[in-house]
Protein backbone atom coordinates (compact mmCIF):
# COMPACT_ATOMS: atom_id res chain seq x y z
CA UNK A 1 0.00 0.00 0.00
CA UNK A 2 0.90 3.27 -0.74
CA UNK A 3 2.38 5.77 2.32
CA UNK A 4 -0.02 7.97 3.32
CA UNK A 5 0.55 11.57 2.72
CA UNK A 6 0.82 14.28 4.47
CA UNK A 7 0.69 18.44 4.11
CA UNK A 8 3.44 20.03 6.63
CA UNK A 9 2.69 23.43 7.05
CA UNK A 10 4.87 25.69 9.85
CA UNK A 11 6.37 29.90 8.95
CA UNK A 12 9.82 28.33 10.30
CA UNK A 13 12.07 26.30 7.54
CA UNK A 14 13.26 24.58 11.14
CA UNK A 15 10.78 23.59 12.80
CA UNK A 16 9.67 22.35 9.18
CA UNK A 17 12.47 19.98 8.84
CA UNK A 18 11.90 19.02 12.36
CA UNK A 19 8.15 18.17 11.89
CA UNK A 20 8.57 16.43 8.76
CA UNK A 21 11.73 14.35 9.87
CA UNK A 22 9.28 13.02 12.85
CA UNK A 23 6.51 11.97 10.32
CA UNK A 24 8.72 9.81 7.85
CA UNK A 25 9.95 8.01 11.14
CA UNK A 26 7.40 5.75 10.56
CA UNK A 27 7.56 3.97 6.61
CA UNK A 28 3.43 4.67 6.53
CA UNK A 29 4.09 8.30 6.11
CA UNK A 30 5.73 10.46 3.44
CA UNK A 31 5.72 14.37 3.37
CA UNK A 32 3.93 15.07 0.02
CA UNK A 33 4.99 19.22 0.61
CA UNK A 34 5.61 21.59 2.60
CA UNK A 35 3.79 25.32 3.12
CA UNK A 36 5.31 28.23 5.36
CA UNK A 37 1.96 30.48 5.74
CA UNK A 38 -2.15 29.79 5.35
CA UNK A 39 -2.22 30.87 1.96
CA UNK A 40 0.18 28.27 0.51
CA UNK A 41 -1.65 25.59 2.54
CA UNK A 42 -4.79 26.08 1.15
CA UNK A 43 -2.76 26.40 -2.44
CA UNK A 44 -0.97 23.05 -1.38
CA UNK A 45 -4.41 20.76 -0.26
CA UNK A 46 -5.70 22.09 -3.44
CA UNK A 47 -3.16 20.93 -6.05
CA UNK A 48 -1.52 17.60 -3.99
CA UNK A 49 -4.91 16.22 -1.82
CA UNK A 50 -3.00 15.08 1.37
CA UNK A 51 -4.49 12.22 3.49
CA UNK A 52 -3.74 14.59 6.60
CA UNK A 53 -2.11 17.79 7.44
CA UNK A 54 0.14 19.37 10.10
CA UNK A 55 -1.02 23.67 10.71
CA UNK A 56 0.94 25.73 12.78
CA UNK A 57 -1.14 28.08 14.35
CA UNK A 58 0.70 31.45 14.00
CA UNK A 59 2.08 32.48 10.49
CA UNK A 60 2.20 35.26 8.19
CA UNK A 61 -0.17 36.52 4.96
CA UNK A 62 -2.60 33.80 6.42
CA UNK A 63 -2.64 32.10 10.14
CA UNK A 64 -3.31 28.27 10.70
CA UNK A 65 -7.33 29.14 11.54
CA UNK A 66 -7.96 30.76 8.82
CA UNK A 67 -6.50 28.04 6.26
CA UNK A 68 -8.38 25.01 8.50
CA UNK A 69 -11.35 26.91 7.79
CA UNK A 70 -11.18 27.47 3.89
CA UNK A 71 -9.36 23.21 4.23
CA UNK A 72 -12.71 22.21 5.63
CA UNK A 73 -15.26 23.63 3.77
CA UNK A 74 -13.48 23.06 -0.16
CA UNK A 75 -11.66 19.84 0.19
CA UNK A 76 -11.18 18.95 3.46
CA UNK A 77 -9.12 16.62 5.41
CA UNK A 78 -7.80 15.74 8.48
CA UNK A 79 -5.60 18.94 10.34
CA UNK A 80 -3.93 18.61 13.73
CA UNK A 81 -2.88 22.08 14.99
CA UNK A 82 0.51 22.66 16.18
CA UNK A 83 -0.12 24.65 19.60
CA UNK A 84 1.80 26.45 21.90
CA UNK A 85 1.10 26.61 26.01
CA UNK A 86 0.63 30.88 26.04
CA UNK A 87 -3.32 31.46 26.96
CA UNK A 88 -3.45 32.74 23.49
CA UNK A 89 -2.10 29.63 21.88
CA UNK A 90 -4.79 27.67 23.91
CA UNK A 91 -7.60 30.27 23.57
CA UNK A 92 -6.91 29.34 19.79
CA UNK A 93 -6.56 25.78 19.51
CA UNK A 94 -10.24 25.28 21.28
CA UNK A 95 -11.24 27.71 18.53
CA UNK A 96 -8.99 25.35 15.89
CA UNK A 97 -11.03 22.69 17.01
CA UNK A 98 -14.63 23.84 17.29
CA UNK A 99 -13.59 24.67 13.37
CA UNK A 100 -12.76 21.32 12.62
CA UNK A 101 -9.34 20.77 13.64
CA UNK A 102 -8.87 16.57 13.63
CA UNK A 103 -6.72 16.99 17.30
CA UNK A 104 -3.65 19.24 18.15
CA UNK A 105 -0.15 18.67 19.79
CA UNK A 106 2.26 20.30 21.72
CA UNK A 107 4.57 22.20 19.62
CA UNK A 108 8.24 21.53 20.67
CA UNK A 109 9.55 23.54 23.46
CA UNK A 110 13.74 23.53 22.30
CA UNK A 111 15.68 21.49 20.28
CA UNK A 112 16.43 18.72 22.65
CA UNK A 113 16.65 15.69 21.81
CA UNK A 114 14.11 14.30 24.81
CA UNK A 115 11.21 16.94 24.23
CA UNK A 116 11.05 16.23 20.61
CA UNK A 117 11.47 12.19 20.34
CA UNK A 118 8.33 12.76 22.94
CA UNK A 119 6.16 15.19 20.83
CA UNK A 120 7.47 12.78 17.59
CA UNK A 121 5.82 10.08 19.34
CA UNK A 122 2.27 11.63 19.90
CA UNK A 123 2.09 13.28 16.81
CA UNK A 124 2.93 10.32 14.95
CA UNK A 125 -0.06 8.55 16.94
CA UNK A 126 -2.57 11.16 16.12
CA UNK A 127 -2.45 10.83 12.29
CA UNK A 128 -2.24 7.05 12.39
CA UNK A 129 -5.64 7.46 14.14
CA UNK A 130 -6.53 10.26 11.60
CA UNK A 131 -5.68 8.25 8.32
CA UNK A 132 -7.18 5.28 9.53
CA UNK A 133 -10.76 7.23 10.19
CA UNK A 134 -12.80 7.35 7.35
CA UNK A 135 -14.94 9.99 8.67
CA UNK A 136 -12.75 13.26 9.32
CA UNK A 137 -15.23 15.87 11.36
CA UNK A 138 -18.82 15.60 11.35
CA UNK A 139 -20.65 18.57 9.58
CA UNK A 140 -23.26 20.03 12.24
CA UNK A 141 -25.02 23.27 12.65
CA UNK A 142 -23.15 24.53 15.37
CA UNK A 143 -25.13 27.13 17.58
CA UNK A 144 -22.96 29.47 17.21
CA UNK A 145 -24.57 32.44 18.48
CA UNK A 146 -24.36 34.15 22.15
CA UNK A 147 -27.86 32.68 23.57
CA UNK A 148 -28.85 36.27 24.99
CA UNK A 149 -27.94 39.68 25.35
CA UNK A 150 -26.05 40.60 28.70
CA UNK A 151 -28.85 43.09 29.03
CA UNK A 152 -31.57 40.20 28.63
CA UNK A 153 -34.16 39.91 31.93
CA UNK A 154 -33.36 37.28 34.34
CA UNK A 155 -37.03 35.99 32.69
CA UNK A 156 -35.46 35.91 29.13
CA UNK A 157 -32.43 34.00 30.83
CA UNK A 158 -34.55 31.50 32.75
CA UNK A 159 -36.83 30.67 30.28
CA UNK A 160 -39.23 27.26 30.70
CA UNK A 161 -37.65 23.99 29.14
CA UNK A 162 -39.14 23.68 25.60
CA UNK A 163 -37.68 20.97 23.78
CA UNK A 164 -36.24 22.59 20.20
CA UNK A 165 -36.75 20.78 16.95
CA UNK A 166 -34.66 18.27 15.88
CA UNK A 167 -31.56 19.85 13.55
CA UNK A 168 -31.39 18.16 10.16
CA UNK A 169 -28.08 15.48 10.65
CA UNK A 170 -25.52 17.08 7.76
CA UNK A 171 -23.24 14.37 6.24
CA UNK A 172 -21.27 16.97 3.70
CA UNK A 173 -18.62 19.68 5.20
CA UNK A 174 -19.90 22.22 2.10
CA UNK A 175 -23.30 22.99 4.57
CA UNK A 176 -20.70 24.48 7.72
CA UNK A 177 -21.90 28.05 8.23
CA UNK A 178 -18.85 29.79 10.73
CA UNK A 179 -19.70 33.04 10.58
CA UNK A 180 -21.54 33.87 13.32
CA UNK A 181 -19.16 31.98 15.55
CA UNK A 182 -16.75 34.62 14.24
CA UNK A 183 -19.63 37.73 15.23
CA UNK A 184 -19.76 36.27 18.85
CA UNK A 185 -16.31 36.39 18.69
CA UNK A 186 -16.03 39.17 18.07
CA UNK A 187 -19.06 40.45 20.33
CA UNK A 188 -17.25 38.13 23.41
CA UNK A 189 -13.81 40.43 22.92
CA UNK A 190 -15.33 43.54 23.56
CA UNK A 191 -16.07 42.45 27.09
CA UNK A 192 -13.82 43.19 29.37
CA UNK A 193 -11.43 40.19 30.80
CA UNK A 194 -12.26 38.42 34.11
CA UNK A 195 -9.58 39.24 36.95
CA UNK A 196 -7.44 36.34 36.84
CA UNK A 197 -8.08 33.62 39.72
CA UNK A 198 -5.51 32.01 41.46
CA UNK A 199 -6.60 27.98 41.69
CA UNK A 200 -5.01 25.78 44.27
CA UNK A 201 -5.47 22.16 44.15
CA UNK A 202 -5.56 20.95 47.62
CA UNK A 203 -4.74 17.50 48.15
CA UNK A 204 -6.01 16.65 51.88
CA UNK A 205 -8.00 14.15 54.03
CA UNK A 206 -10.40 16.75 54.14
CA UNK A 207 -10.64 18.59 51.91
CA UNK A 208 -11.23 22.63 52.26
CA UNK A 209 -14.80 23.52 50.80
CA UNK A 210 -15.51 26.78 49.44
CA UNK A 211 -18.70 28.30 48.65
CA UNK A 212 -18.09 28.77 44.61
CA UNK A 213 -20.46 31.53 43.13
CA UNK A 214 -21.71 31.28 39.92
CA UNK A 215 -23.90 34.66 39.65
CA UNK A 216 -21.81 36.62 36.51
CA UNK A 217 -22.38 37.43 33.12
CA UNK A 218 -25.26 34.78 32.83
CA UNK A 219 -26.83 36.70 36.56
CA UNK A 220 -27.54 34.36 39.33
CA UNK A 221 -28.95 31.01 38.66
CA UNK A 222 -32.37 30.04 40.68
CA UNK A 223 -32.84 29.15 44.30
CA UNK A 224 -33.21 25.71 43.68
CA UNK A 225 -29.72 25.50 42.29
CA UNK A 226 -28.26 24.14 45.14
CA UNK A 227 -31.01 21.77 45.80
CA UNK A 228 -31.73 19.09 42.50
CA UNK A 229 -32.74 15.42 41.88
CA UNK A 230 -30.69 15.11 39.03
CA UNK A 231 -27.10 15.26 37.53
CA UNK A 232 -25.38 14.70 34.05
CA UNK A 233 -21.66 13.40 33.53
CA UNK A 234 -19.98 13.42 29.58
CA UNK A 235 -17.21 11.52 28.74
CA UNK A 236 -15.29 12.47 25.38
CA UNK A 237 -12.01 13.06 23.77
CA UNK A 238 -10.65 13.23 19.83
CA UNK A 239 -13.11 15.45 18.56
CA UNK A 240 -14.63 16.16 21.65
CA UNK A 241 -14.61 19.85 21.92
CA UNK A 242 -16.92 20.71 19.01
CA UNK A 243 -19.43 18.20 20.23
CA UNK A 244 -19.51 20.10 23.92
CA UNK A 245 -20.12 22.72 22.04
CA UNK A 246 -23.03 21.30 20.37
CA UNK A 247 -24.77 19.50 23.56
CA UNK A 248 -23.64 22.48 25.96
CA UNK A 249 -25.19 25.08 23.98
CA UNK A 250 -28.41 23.48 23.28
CA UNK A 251 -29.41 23.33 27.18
CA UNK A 252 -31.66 26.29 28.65
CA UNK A 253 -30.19 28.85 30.84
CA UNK A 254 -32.79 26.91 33.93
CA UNK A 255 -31.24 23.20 33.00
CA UNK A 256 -31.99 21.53 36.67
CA UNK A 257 -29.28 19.85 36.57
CA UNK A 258 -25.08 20.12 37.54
CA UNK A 259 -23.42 19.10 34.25
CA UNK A 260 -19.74 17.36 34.63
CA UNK A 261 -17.63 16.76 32.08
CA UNK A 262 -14.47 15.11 31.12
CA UNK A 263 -12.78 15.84 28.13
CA UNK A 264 -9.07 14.41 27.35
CA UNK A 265 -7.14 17.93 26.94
CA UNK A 266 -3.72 18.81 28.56
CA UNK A 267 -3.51 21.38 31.21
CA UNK A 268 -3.91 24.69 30.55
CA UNK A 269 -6.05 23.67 27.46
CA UNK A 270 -8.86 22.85 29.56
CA UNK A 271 -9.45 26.31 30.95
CA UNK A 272 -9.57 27.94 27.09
CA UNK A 273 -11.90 25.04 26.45
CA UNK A 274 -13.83 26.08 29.39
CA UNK A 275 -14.12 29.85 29.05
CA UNK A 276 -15.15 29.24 25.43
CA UNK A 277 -18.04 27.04 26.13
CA UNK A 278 -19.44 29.57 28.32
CA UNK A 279 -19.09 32.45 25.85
CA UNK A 280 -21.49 30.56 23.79
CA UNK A 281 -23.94 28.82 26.29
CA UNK A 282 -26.73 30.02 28.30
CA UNK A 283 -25.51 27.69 31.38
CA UNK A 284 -22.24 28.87 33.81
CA UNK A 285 -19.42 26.74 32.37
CA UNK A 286 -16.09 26.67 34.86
CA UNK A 287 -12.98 24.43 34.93
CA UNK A 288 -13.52 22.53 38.41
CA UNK A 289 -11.45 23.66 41.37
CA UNK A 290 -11.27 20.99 44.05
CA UNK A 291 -13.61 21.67 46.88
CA UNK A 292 -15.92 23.61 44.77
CA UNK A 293 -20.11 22.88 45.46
CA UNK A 294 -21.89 21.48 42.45
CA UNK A 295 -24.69 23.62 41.30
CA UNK A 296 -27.51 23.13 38.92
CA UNK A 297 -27.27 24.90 35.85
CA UNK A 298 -23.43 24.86 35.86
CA UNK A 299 -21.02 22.79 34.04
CA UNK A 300 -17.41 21.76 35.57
CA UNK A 301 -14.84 20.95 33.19
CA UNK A 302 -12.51 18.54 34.90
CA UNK A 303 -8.84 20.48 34.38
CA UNK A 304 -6.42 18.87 32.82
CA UNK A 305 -3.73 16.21 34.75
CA UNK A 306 -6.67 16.10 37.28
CA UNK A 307 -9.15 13.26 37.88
CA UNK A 308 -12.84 14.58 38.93
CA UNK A 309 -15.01 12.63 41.17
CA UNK A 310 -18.43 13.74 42.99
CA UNK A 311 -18.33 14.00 46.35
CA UNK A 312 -20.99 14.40 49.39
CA UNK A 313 -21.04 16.06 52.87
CA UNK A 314 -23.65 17.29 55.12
CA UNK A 315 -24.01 20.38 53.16
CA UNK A 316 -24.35 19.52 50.08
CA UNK A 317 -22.07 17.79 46.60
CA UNK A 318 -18.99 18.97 45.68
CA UNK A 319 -16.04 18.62 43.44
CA UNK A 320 -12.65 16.97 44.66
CA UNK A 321 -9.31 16.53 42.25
CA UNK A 322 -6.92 13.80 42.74
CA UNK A 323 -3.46 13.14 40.70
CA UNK A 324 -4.20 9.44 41.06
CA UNK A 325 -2.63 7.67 38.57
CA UNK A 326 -3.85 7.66 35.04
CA UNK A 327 -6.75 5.42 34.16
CA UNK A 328 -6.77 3.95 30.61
CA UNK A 329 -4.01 6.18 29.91
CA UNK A 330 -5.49 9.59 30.76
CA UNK A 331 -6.11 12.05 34.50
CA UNK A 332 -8.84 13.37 33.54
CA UNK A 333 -10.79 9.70 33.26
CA UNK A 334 -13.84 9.18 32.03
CA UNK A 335 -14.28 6.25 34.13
CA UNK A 336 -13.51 7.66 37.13
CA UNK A 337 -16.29 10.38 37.35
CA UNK A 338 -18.88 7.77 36.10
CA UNK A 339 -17.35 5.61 38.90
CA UNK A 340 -17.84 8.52 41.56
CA UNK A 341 -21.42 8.95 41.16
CA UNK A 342 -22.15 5.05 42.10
CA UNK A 343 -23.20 5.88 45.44
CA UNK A 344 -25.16 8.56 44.82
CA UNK A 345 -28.42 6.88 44.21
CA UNK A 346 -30.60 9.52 45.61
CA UNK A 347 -29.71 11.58 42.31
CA UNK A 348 -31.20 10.69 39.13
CA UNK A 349 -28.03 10.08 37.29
CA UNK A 350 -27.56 10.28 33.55
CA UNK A 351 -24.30 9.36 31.64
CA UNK A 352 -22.99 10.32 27.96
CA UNK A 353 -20.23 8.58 26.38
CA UNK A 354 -19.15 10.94 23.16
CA UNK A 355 -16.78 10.86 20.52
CA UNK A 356 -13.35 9.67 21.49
CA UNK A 357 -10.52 6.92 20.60
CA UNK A 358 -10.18 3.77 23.15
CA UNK A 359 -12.59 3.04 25.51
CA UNK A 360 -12.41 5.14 28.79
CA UNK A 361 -15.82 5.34 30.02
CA UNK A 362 -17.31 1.62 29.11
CA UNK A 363 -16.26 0.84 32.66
CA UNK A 364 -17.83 3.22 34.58
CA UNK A 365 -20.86 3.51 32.73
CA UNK A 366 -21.45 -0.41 32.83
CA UNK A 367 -21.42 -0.17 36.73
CA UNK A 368 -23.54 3.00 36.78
CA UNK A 369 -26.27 0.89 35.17
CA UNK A 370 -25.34 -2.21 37.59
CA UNK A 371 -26.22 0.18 39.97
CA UNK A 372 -29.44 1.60 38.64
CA UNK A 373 -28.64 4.52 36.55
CA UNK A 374 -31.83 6.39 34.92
CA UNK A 375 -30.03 6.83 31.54
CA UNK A 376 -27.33 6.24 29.70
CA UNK A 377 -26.16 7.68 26.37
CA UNK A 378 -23.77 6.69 23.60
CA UNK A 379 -23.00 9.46 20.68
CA UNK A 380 -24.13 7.29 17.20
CA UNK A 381 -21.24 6.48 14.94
CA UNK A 382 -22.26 8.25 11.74
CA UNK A 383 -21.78 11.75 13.65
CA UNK A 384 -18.21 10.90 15.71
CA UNK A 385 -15.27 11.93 14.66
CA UNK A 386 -14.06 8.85 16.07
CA UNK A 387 -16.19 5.48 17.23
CA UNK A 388 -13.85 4.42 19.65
CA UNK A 389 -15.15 5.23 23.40
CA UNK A 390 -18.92 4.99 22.61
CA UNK A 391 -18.39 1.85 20.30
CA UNK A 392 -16.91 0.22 24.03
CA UNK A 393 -19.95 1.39 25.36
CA UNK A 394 -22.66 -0.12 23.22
CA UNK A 395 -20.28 -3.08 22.75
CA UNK A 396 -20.11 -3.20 26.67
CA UNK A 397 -24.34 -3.31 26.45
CA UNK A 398 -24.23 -0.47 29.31
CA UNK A 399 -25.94 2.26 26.35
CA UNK A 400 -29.67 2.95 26.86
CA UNK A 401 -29.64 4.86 23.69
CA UNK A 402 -27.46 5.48 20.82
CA UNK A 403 -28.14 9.35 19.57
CA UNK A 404 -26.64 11.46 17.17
CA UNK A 405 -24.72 14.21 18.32
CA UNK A 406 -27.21 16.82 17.49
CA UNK A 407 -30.15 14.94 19.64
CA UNK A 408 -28.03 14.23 23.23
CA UNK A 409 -29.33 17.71 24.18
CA UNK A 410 -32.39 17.06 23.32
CA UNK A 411 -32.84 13.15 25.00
CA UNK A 412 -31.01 14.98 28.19
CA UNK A 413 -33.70 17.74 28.48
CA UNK A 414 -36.53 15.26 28.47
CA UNK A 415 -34.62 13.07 30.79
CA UNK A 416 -34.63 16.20 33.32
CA UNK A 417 -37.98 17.10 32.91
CA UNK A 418 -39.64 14.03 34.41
């Protein structure tokens, strides 16, 4: 069989060679060219059709977000951003991959030896898994558009549940429509930036517990928020953070429910992924902080290199974060949050396995319905990015329901609501 190929595409001649050196490491690969800005990457997937393609994310004429998007919607193929750790460098990769971005990696921090071998040996994982999936990035209809005006009544904001109609499933990437994800971007910079907040992790018997507010931008949730029958945990990874995007943002501002989430994302990465979720959704969206009290109407994003698990005391739930070792290869784990919220049979507990490779989550979700879980949901194939975690799932017989991507929201409001 023929190597795949593959588009390298980086403003530095060195980091370049680098890149493409890594790739050919493995005989399956061959570098079909080589682009130093946006403009000759778009030029380059047009004339050679590469089976994947590596963007930096800054570069001249054109930058690496602005060629993914013109990749994706005239001949599009796999692209795994090249990302630095700056907040901007994050801040953009979550936008990279809300675009369509296959997955991202660390872009080598020096010339050593050690550092790049290591980033050589994820990257080179990353398009094996892209080549080898047939479908690159499900086409959806993204809600792309701020759910309210900051001005908007605390009525407007807490409007009743109403169930929306079911979004036509798009199969072709020539339907994507970013442009109003680019006018809320725009509309989201103009606000002024949130003080930084220190976060310390604290790693005790007992743990300290804080009172976390969660009145803001989206002003402050109901009196009942403190006090629900229900909770929802998501499980996801490769291609993960455009599919939060598309549950998150189709739940009501008055969801009765805490919403946690695990999503496979380094440190640091977790936070942008965070803060841009709640740009766009009419629910509080955080990055957990150990100790912090679980709220309806609030999502916690477990941070990166941190396993999440629900926890109980006599005043209410809350959030703690261990670095326990890695379960099926990752801290976050999907399996451990679904395995925290065993005992917690008092809550009406629903569980969503999304798109992801391997099979973190199966586990836990198999003994959350051992243990009487009202619902469980597995993302259908013909909308992930990749079938590997909610194929486990259905494979593991734990899945009440298999749902395309753009109906979870849906099946998870009518699961609240009775």
């Amino acid at each position: 069989m023929a190597p795949y190929r593959v588009l390298v595409v980086d403003d530095s001649p060195f980091m370049r060679k680098i890149i493409s050196d890594l790739i050919v490491r493995d005989p399956i690969f061959t570098i079909v060219a080589t682009a130093s800005n946006g403009r000759e990457a778009v030029e380059a997937v047009r004339d050679c059709k590469p089976d994947a393609v590596t963007m930096d994310l800054e570069m001249p004429l054109m930058n690496g977000i602005e060629a993914l998007q013109i990749i994706m919607k005239e001949c599009p193929a796999p692209v795994i951003m090249l990302s630095g750790i700056s907040e901007d460098n994050t801040r953009e990769t979550i936008k990279a991959l809300q675009f369509g971005a296959f997955d991202f990696i660390r872009k080598p921090s020096s010339a050593l030896s050690n550092d790049i071998y290591q980033v050589g040996e994820v990257l080179l994982e990353k398009l094996r898994i892209a080549v080898m999936t047939k479908r690159y990035q499900p086409v959806i209809e993204m809600k792309e558009t701020l759910p309210f005006e900051p001005s908007a009544s605390k009525a407007v904001r807490d409007k009743q549940l109403i169930l929306p109609p079911a979004p036509p499933i798009h199969t072709t990437y020539h339907e994507r429509k970013d442009e109003p994800i680019q006018e809320a971007d725009a509309r989201a910079a103009k606000k002024p930036s949130p003080k930084p907040v220190e976060k310390k992790f604290v790693q005790a018997a007992v743990p300290e517990r804080r009172d976390f507010s969660v009145a803001g931008k989206k002003g402050s949730l109901p009196d009942s928020s403190s006090s629900y029958k229900h909770i929802v945990a998501i499980g996801t990874s490769t291609g993960g953070p455009r599919a939060l995007h598309e549950v998150i943002t189709s739940l009501p501002a008055n969801f009765p429910a805490p919403v946690l989430v695990v999503q496979h994302m380094p440190p640091k990465f977790t936070k942008s992924l965070a803060q841009r979720l709640d740009t766009f959704s009419g629910l509080k969206v955080v990055e957990a902080e150990h100790g912090c009290r679980v709220s309806a109407g609030v999502v916690y994003v477990a941070p990166g290199g941190y396993h999440m698990e629900l926890a109980k005391d006599h005043s209410g739930y809350s959030i703690v974060l261990t670095e326990a070792p890695p379960r099926n290869g990752h801290r976050p784990s999907v399996d451990v949050m679904f395995e925290s919220l065993v005992p917690f049979g008092e809550l009406q507990r629903h569980a969503v396995i999304m798109t992801g490779m391997g099979s973190d989550g199966a586990k836990g979700m198999k003994k959350l319905v051992e243990c009487g879980v009202d619902s469980t949901i597995a993302e259908a194939e013909e909308t992930c990015v990749v079938y590997g975690m909610p194929r486990s799932a259905v494979e593991a017989g734990c899945a009440h329901q298999i749902v395309p991507l753009q109906r979870i929201g849906e099946q998870l409001i009518k699961a609240v609501s009775q």
